[in-house]
PDB file of N, CA and C in Angstrom:
ATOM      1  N   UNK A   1       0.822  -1.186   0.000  1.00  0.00           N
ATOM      2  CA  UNK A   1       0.000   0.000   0.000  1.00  0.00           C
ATOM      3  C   UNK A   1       0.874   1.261   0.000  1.00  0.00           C
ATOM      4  N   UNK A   2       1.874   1.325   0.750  1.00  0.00           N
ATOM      5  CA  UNK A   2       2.771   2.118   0.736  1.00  0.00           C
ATOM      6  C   UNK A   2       3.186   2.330  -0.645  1.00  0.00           C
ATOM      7  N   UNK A   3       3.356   1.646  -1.328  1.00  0.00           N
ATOM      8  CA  UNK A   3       4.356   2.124  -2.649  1.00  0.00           C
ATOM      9  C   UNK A   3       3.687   2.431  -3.622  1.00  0.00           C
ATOM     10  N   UNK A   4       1.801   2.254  -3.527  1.00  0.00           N
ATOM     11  CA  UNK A   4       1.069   2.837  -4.076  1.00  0.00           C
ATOM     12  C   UNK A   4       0.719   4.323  -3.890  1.00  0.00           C
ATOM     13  N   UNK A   5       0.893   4.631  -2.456  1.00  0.00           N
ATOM     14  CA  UNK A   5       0.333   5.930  -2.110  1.00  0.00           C
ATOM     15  C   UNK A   5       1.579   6.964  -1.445  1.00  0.00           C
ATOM     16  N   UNK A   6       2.937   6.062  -1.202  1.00  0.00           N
ATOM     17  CA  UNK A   6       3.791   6.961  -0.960  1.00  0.00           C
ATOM     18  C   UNK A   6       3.976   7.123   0.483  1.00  0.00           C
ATOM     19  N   UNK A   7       2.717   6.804   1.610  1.00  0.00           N
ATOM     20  CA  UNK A   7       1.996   6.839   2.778  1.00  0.00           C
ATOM     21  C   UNK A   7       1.935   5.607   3.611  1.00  0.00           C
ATOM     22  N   UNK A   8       2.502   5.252   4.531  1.00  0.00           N
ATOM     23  CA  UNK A   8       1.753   4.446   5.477  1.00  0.00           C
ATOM     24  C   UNK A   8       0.757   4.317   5.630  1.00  0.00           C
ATOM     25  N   UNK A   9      -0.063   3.292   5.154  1.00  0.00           N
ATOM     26  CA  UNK A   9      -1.489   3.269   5.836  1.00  0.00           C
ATOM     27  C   UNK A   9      -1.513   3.234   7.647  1.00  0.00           C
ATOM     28  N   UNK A  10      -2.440   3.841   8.497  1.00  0.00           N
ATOM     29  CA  UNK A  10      -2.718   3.938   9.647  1.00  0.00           C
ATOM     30  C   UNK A  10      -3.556   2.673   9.991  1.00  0.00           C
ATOM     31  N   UNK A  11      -3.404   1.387  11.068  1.00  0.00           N
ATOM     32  CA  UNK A  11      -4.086   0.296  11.098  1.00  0.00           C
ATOM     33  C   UNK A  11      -4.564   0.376  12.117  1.00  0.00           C
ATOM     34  N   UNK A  12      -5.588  -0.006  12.965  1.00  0.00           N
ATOM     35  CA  UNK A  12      -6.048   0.007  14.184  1.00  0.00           C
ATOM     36  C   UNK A  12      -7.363  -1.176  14.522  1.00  0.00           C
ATOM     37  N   UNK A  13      -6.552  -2.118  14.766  1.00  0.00           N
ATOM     38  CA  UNK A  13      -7.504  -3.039  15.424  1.00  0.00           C
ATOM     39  C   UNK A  13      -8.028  -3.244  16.838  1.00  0.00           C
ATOM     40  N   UNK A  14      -9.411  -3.079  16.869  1.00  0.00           N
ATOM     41  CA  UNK A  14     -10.069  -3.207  17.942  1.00  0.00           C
ATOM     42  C   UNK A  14     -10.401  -4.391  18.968  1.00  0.00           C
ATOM     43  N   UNK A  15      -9.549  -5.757  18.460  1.00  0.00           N
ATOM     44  CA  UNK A  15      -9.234  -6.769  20.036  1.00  0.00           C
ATOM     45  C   UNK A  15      -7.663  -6.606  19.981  1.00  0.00           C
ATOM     46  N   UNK A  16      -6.849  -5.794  19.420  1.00  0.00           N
ATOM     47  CA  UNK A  16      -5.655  -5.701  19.219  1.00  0.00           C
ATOM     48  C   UNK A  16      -5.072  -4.648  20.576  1.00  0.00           C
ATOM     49  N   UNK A  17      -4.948  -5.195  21.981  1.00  0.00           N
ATOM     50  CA  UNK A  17      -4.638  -4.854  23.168  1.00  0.00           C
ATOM     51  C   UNK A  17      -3.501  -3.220  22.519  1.00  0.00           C
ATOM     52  N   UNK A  18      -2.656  -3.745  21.949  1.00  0.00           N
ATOM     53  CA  UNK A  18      -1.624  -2.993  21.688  1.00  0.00           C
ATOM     54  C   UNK A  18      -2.085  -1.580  20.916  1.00  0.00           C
ATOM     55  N   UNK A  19      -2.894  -1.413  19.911  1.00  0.00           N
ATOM     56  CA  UNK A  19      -3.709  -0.619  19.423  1.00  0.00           C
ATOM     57  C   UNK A  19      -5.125   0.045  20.169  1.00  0.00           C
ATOM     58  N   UNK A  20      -5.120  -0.535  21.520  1.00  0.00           N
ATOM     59  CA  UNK A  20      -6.124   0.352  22.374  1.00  0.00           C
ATOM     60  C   UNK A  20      -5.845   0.548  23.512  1.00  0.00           C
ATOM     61  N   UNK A  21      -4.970   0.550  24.110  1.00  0.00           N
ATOM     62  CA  UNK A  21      -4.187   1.042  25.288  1.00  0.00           C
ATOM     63  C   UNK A  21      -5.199   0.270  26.475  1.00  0.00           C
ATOM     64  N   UNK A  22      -5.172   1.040  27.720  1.00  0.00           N
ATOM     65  CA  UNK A  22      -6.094   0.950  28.808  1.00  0.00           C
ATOM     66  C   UNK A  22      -6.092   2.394  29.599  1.00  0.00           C
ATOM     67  N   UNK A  23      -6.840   2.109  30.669  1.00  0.00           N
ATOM     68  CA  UNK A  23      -7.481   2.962  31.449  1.00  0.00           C
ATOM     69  C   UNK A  23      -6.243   2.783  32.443  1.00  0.00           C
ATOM     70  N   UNK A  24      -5.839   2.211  32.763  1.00  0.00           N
ATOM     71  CA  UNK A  24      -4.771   1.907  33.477  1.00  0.00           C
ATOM     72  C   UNK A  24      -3.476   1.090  33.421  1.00  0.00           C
ATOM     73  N   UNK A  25      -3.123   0.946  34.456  1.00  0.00           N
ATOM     74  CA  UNK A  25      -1.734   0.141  34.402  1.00  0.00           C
ATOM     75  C   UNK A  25      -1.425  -0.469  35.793  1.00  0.00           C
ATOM     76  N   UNK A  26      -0.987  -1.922  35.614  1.00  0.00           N
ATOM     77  CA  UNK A  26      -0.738  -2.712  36.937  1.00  0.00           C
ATOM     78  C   UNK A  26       0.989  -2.231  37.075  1.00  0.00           C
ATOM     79  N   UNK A  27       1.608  -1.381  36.466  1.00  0.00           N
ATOM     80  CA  UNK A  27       3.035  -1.590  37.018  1.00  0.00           C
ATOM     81  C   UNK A  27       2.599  -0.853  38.045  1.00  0.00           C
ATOM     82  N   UNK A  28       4.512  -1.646  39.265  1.00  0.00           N
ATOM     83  CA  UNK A  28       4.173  -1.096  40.353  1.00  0.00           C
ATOM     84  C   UNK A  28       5.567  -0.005  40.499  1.00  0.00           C
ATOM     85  N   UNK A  29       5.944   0.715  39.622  1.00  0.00           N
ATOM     86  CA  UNK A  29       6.732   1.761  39.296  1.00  0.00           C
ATOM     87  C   UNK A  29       6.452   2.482  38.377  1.00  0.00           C
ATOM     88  N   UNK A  30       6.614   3.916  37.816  1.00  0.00           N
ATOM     89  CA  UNK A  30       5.614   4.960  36.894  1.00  0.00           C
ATOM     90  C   UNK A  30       6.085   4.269  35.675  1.00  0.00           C
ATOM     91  N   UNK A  31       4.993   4.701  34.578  1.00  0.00           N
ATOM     92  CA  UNK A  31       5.320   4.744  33.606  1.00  0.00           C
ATOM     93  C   UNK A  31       5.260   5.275  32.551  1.00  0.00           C
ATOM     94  N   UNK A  32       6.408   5.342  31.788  1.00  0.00           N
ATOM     95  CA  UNK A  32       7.488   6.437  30.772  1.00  0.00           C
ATOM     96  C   UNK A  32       6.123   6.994  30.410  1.00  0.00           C
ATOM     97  N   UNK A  33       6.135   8.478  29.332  1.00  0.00           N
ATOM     98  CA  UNK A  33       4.770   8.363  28.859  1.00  0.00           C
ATOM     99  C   UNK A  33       5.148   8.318  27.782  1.00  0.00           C
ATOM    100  N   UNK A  34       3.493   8.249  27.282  1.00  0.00           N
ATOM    101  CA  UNK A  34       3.211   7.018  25.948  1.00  0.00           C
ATOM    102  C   UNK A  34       2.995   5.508  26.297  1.00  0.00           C
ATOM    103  N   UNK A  35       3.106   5.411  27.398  1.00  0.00           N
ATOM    104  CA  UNK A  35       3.268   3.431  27.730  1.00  0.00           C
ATOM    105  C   UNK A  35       2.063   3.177  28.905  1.00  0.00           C
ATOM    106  N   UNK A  36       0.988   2.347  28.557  1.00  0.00           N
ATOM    107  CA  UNK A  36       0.516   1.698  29.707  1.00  0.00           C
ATOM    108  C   UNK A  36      -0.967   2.348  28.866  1.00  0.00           C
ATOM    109  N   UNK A  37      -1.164   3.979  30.188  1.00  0.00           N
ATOM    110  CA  UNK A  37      -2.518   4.322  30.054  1.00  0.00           C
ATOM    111  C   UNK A  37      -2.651   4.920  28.534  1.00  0.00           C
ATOM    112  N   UNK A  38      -3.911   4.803  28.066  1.00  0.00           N
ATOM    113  CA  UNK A  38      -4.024   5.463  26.382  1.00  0.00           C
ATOM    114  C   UNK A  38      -5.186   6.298  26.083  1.00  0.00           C
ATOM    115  N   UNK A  39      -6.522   6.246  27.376  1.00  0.00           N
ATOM    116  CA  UNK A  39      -7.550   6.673  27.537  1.00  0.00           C
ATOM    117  C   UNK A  39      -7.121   8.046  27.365  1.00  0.00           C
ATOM    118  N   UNK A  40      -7.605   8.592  26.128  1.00  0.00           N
ATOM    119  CA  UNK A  40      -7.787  10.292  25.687  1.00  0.00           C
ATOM    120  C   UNK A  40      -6.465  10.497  25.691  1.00  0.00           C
ATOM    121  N   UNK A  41      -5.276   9.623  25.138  1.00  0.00           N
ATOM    122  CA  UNK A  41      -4.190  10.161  24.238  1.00  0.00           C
ATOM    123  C   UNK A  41      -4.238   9.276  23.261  1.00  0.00           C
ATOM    124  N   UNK A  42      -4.315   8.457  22.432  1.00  0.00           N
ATOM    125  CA  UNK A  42      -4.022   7.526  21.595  1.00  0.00           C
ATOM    126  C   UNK A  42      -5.163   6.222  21.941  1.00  0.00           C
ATOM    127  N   UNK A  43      -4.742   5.315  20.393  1.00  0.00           N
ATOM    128  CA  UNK A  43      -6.108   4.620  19.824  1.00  0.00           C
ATOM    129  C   UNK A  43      -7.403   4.556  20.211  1.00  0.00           C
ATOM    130  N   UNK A  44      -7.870   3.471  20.065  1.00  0.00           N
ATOM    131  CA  UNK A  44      -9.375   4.041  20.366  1.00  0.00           C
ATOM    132  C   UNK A  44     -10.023   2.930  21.186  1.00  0.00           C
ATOM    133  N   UNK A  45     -11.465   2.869  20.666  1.00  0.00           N
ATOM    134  CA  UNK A  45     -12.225   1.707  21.709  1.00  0.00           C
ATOM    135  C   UNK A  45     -11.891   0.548  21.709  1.00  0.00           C
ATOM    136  N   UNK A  46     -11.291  -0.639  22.614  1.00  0.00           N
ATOM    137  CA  UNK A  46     -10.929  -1.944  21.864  1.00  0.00           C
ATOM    138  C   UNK A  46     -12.661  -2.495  22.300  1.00  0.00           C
ATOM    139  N   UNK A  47     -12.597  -3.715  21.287  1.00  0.00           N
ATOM    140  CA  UNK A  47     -13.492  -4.216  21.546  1.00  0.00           C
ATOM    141  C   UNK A  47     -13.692  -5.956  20.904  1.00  0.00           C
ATOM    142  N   UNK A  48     -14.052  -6.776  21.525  1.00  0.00           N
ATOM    143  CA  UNK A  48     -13.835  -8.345  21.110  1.00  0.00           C
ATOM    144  C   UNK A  48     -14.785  -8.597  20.515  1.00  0.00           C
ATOM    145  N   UNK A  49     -15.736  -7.945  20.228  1.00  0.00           N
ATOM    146  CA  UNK A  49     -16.962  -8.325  19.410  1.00  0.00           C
ATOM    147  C   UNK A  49     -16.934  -7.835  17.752  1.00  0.00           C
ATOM    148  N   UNK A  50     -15.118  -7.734  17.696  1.00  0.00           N
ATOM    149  CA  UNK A  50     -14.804  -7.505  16.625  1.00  0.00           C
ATOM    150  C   UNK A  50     -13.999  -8.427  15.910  1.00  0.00           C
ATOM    151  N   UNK A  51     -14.189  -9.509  15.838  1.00  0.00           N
ATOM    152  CA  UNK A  51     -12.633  -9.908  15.481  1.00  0.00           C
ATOM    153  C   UNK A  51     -12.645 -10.487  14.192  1.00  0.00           C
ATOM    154  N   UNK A  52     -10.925 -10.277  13.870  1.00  0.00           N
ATOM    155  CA  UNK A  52     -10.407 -10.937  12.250  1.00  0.00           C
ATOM    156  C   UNK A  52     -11.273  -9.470  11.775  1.00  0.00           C
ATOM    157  N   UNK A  53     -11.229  -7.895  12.316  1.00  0.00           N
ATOM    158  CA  UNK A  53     -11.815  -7.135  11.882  1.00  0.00           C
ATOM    159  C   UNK A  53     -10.990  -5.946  12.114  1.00  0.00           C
ATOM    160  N   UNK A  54     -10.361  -4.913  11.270  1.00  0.00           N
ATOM    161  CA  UNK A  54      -9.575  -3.557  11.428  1.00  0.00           C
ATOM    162  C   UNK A  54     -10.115  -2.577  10.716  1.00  0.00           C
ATOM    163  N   UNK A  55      -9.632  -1.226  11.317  1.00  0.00           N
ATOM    164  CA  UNK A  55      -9.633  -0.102  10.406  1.00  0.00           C
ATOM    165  C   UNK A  55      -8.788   0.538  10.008  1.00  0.00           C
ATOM    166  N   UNK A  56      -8.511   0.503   8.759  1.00  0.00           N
ATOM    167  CA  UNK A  56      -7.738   1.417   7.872  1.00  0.00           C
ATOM    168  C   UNK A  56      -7.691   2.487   7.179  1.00  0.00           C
ATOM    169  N   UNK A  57      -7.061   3.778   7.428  1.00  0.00           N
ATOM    170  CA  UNK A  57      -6.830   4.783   6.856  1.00  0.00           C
ATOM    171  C   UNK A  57      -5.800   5.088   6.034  1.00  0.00           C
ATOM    172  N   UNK A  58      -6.112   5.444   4.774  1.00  0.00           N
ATOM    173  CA  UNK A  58      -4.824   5.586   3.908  1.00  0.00           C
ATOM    174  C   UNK A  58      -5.355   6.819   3.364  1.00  0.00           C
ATOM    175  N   UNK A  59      -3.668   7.651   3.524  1.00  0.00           N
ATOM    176  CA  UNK A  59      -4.241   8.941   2.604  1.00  0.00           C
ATOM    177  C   UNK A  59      -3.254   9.039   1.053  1.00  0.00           C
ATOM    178  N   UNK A  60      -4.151   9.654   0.469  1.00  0.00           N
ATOM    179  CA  UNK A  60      -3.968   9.667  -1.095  1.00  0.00           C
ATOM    180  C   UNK A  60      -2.517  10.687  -1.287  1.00  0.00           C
ATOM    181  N   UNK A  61      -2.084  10.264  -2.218  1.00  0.00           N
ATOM    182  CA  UNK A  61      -0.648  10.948  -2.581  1.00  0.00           C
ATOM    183  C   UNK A  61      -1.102  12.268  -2.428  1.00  0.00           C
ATOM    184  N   UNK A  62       0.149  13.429  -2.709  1.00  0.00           N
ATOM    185  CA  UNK A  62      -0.249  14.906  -2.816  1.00  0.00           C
ATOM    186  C   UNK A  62      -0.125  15.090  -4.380  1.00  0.00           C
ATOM    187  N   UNK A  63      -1.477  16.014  -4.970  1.00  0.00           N
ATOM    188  CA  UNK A  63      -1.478  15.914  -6.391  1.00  0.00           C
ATOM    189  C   UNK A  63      -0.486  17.060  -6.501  1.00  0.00           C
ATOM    190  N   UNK A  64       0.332  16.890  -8.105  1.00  0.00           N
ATOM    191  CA  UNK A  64       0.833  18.078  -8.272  1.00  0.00           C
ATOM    192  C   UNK A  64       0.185  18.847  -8.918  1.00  0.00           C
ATOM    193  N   UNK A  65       0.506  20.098  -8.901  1.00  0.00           N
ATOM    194  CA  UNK A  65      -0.370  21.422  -9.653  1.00  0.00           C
ATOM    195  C   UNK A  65      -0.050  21.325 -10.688  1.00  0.00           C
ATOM    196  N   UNK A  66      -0.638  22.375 -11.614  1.00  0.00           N
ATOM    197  CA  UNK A  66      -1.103  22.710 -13.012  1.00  0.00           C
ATOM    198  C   UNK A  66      -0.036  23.576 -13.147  1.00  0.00           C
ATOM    199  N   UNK A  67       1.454  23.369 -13.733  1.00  0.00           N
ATOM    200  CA  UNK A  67       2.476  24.737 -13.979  1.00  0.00           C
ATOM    201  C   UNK A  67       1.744  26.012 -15.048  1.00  0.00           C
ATOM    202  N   UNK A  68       2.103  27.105 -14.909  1.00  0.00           N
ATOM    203  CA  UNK A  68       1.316  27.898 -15.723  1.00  0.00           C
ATOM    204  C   UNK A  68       0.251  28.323 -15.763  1.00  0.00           C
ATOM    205  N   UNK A  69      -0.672  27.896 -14.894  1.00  0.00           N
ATOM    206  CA  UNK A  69      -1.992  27.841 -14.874  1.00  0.00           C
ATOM    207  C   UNK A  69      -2.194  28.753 -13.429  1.00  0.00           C
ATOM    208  N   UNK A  70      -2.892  30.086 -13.928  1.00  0.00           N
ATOM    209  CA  UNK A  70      -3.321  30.722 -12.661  1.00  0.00           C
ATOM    210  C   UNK A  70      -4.446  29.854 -12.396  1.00  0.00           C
ATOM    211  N   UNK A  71      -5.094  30.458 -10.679  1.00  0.00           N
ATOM    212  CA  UNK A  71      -5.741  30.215 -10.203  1.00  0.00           C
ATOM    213  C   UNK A  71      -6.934  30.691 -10.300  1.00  0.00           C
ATOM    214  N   UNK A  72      -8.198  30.382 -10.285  1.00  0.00           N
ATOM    215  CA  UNK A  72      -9.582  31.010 -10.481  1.00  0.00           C
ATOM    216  C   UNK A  72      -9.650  32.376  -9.761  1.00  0.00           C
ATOM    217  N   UNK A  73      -9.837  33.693 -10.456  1.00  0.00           N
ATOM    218  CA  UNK A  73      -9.996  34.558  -9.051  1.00  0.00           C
ATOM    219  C   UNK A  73      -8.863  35.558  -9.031  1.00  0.00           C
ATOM    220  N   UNK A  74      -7.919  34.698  -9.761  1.00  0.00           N
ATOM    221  CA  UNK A  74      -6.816  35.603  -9.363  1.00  0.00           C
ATOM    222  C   UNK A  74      -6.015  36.941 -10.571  1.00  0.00           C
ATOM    223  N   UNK A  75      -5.481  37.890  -9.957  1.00  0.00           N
ATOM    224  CA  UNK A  75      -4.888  38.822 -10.995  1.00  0.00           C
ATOM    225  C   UNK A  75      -4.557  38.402 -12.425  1.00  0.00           C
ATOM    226  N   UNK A  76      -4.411  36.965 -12.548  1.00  0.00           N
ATOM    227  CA  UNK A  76      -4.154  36.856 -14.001  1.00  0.00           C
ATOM    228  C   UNK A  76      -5.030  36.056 -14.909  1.00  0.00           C
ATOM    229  N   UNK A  77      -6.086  35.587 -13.890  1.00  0.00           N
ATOM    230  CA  UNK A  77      -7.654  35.059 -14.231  1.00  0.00           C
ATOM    231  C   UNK A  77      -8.464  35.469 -13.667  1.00  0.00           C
ATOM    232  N   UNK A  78      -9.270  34.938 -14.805  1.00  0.00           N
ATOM    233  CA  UNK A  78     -11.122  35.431 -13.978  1.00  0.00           C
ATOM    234  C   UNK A  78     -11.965  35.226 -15.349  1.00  0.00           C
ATOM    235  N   UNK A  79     -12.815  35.985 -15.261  1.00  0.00           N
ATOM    236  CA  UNK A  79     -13.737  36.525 -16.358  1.00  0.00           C
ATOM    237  C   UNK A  79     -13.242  37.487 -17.148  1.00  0.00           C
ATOM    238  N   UNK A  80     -13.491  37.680 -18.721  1.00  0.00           N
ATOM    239  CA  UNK A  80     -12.567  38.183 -19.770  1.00  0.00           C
ATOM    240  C   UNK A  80     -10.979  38.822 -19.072  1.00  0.00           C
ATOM    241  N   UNK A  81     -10.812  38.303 -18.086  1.00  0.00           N
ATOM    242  CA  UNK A  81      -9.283  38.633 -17.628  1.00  0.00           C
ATOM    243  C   UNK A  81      -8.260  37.543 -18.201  1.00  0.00           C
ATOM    244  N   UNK A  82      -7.049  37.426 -18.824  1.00  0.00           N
ATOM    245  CA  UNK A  82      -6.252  36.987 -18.641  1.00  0.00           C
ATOM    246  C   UNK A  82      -5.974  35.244 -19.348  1.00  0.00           C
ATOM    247  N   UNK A  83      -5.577  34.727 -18.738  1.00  0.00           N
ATOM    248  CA  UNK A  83      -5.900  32.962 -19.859  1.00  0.00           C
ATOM    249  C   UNK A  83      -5.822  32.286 -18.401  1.00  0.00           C
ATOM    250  N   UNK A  84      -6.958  30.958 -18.409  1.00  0.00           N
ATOM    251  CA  UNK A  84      -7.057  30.253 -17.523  1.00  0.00           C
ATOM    252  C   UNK A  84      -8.199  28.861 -18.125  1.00  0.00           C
ATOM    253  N   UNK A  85      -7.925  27.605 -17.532  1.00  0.00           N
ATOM    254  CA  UNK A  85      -8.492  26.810 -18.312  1.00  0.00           C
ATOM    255  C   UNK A  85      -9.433  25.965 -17.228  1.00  0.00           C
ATOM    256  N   UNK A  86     -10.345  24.960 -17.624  1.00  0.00           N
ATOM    257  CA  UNK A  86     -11.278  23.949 -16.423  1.00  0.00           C
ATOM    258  C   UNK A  86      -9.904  22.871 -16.640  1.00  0.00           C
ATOM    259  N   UNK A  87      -9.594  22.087 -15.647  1.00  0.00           N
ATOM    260  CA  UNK A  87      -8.810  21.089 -15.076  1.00  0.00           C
ATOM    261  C   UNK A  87      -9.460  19.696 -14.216  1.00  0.00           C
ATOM    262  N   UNK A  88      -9.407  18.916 -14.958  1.00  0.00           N
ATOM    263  CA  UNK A  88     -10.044  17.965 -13.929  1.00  0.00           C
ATOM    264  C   UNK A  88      -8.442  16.804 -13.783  1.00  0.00           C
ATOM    265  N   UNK A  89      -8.637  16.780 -12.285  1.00  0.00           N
ATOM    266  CA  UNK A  89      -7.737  15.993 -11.485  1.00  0.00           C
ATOM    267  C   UNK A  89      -7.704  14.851 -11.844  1.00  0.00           C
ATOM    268  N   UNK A  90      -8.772  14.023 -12.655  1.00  0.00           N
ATOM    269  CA  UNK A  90      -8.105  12.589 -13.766  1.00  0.00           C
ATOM    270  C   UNK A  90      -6.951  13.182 -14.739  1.00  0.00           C
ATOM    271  N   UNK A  91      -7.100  14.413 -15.201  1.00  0.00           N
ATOM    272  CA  UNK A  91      -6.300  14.344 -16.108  1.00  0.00           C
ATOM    273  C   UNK A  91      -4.415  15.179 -15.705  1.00  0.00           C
ATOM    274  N   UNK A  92      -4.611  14.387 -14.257  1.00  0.00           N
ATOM    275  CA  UNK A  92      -2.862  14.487 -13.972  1.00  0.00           C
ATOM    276  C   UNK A  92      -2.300  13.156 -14.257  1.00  0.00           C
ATOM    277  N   UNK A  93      -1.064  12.959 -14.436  1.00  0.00           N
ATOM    278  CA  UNK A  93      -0.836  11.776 -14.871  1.00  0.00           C
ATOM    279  C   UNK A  93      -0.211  10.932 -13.501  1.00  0.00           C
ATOM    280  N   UNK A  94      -0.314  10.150 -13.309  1.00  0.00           N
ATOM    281  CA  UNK A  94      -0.292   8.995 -11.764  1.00  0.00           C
ATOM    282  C   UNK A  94      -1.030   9.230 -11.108  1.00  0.00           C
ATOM    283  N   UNK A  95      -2.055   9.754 -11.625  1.00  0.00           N
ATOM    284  CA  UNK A  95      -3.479   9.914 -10.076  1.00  0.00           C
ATOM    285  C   UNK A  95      -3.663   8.258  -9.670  1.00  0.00           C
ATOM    286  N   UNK A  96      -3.753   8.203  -8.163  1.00  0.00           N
ATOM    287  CA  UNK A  96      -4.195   7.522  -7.509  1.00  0.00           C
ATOM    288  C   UNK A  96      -5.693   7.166  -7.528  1.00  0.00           C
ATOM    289  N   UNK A  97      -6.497   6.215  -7.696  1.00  0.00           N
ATOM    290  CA  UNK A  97      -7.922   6.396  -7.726  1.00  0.00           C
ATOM    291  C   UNK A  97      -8.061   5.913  -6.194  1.00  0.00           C
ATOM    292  N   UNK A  98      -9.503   6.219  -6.219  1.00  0.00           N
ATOM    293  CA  UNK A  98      -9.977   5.038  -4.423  1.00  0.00           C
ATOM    294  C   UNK A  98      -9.607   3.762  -5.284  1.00  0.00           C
ATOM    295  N   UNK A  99     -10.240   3.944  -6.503  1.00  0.00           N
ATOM    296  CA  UNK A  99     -10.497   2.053  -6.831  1.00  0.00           C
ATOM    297  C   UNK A  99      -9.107   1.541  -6.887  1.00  0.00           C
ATOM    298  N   UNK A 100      -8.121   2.261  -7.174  1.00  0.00           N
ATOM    299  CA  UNK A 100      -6.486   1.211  -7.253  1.00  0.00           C
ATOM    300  C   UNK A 100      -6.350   1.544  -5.692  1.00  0.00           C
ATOM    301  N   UNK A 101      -6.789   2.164  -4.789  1.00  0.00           N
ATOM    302  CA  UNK A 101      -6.187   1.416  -3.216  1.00  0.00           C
ATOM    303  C   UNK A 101      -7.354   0.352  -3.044  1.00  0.00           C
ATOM    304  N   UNK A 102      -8.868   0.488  -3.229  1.00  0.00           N
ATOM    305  CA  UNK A 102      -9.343  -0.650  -2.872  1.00  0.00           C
ATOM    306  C   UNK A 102      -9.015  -2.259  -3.696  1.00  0.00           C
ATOM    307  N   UNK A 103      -8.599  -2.386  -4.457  1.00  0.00           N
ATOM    308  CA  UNK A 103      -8.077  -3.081  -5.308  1.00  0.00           C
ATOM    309  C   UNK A 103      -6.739  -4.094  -4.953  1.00  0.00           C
ATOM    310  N   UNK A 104      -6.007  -2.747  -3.917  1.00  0.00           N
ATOM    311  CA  UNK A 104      -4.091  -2.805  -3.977  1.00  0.00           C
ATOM    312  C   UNK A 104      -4.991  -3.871  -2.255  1.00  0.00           C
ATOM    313  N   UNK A 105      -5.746  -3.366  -1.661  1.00  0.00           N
ATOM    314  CA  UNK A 105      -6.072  -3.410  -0.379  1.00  0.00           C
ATOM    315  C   UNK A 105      -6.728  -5.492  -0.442  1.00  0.00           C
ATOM    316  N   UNK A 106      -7.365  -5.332  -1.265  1.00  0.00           N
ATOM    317  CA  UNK A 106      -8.151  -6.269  -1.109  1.00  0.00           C
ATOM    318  C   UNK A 106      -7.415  -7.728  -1.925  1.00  0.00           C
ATOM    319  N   UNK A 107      -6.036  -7.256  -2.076  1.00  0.00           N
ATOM    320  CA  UNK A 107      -5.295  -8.338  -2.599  1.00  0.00           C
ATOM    321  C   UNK A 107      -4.184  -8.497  -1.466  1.00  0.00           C
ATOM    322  N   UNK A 108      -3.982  -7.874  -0.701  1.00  0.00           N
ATOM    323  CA  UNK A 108      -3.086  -8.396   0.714  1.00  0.00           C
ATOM    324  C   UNK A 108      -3.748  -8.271   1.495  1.00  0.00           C
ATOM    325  N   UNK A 109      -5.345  -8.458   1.831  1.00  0.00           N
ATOM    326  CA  UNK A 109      -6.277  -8.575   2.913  1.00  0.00           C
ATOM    327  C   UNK A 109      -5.894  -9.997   3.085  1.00  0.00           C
ATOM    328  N   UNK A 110      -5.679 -10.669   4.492  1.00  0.00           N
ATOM    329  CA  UNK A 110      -5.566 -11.975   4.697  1.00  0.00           C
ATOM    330  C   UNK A 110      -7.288 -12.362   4.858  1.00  0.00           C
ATOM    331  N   UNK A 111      -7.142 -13.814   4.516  1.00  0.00           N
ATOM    332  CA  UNK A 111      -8.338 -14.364   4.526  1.00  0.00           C
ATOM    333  C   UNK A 111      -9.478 -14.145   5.857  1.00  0.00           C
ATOM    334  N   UNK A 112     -10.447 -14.040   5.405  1.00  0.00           N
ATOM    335  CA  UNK A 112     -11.969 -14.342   6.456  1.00  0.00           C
ATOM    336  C   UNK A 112     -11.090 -13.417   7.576  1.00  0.00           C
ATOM    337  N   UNK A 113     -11.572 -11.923   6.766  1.00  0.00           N
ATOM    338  CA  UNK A 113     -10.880 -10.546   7.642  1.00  0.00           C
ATOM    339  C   UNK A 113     -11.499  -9.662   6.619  1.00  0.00           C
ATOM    340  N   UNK A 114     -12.142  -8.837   7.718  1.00  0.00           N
ATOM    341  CA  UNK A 114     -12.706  -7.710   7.154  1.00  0.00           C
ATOM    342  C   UNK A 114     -12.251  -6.003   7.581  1.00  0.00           C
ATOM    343  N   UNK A 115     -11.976  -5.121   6.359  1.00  0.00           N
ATOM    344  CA  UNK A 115     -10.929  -4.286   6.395  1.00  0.00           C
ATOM    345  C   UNK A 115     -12.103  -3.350   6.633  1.00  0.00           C
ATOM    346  N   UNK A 116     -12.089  -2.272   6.978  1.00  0.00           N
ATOM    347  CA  UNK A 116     -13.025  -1.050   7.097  1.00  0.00           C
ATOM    348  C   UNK A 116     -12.027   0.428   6.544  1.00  0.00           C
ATOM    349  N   UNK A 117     -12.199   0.920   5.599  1.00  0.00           N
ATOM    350  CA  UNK A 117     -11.425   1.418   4.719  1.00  0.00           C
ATOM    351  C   UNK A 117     -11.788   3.188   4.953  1.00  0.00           C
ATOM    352  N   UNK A 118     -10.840   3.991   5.069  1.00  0.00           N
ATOM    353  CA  UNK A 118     -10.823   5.671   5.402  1.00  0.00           C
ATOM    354  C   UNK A 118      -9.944   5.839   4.470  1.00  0.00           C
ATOM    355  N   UNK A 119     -10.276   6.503   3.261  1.00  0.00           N
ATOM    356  CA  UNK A 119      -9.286   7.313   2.237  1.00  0.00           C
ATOM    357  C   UNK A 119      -9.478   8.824   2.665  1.00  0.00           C
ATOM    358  N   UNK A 120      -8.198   9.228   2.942  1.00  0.00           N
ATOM    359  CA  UNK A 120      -8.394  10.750   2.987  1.00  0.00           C
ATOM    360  C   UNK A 120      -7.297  11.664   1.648  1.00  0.00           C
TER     361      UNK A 120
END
């Protein structure tokens, strides 16, 4: 997924102890932070009535701009101002679609596991 989007996808499974911290901690000496408690700093609800089940967030490459091309609005476009053209974001070349991450996703999904998918 990475070498599709450039990005780490973000994973977070909910019976996955390690990905939902706790409310507390049995050590009986402090601990470092970041380690133990996670309640209202990091991951989220765990829960066992989930399982062979994650959520994934992957965000989409950064598109590059249009060289040459003012912006709508601006001093060197507008209305009878200046030269400016309509642009649609298929027509950059390596656009990422959703459908090539759901695609890239659903071919290294391990079996009888269900992915819950966040493109940003």
């Amino acid at each position: 997924m990475e070498q599709l989007t450039g990005t780490e996808p973000r994973i977070f499974e909910p019976a996955r102890c390690s990905d939902t911290g706790a409310y507390a901690t049995v050590a009986d000496q402090p601990v470092p932070p970041g380690c133990g408690l996670a309640y209202g700093v990091v991951g989220g609800w765990g829960s066992l009535n989930l399982p062979f089940q994650f959520f994934v967030t992957i965000t989409r490459p950064p598109t590059p701009g249009v060289g040459l091309l003012p912006g709508y609005g601006t001093n060197a476009a507008g209305y009878d101002a200046g030269s400016t053209a309509y642009f649609d974001l298929s027509m950059l070349p390596s656009q990422v679609t959703d459908e090539d991450i759901q695609d890239t996703l659903s071919k290294i999904l391990p079996v009888n596991t269900v992915a819950w998918l966040q493109i940003t």
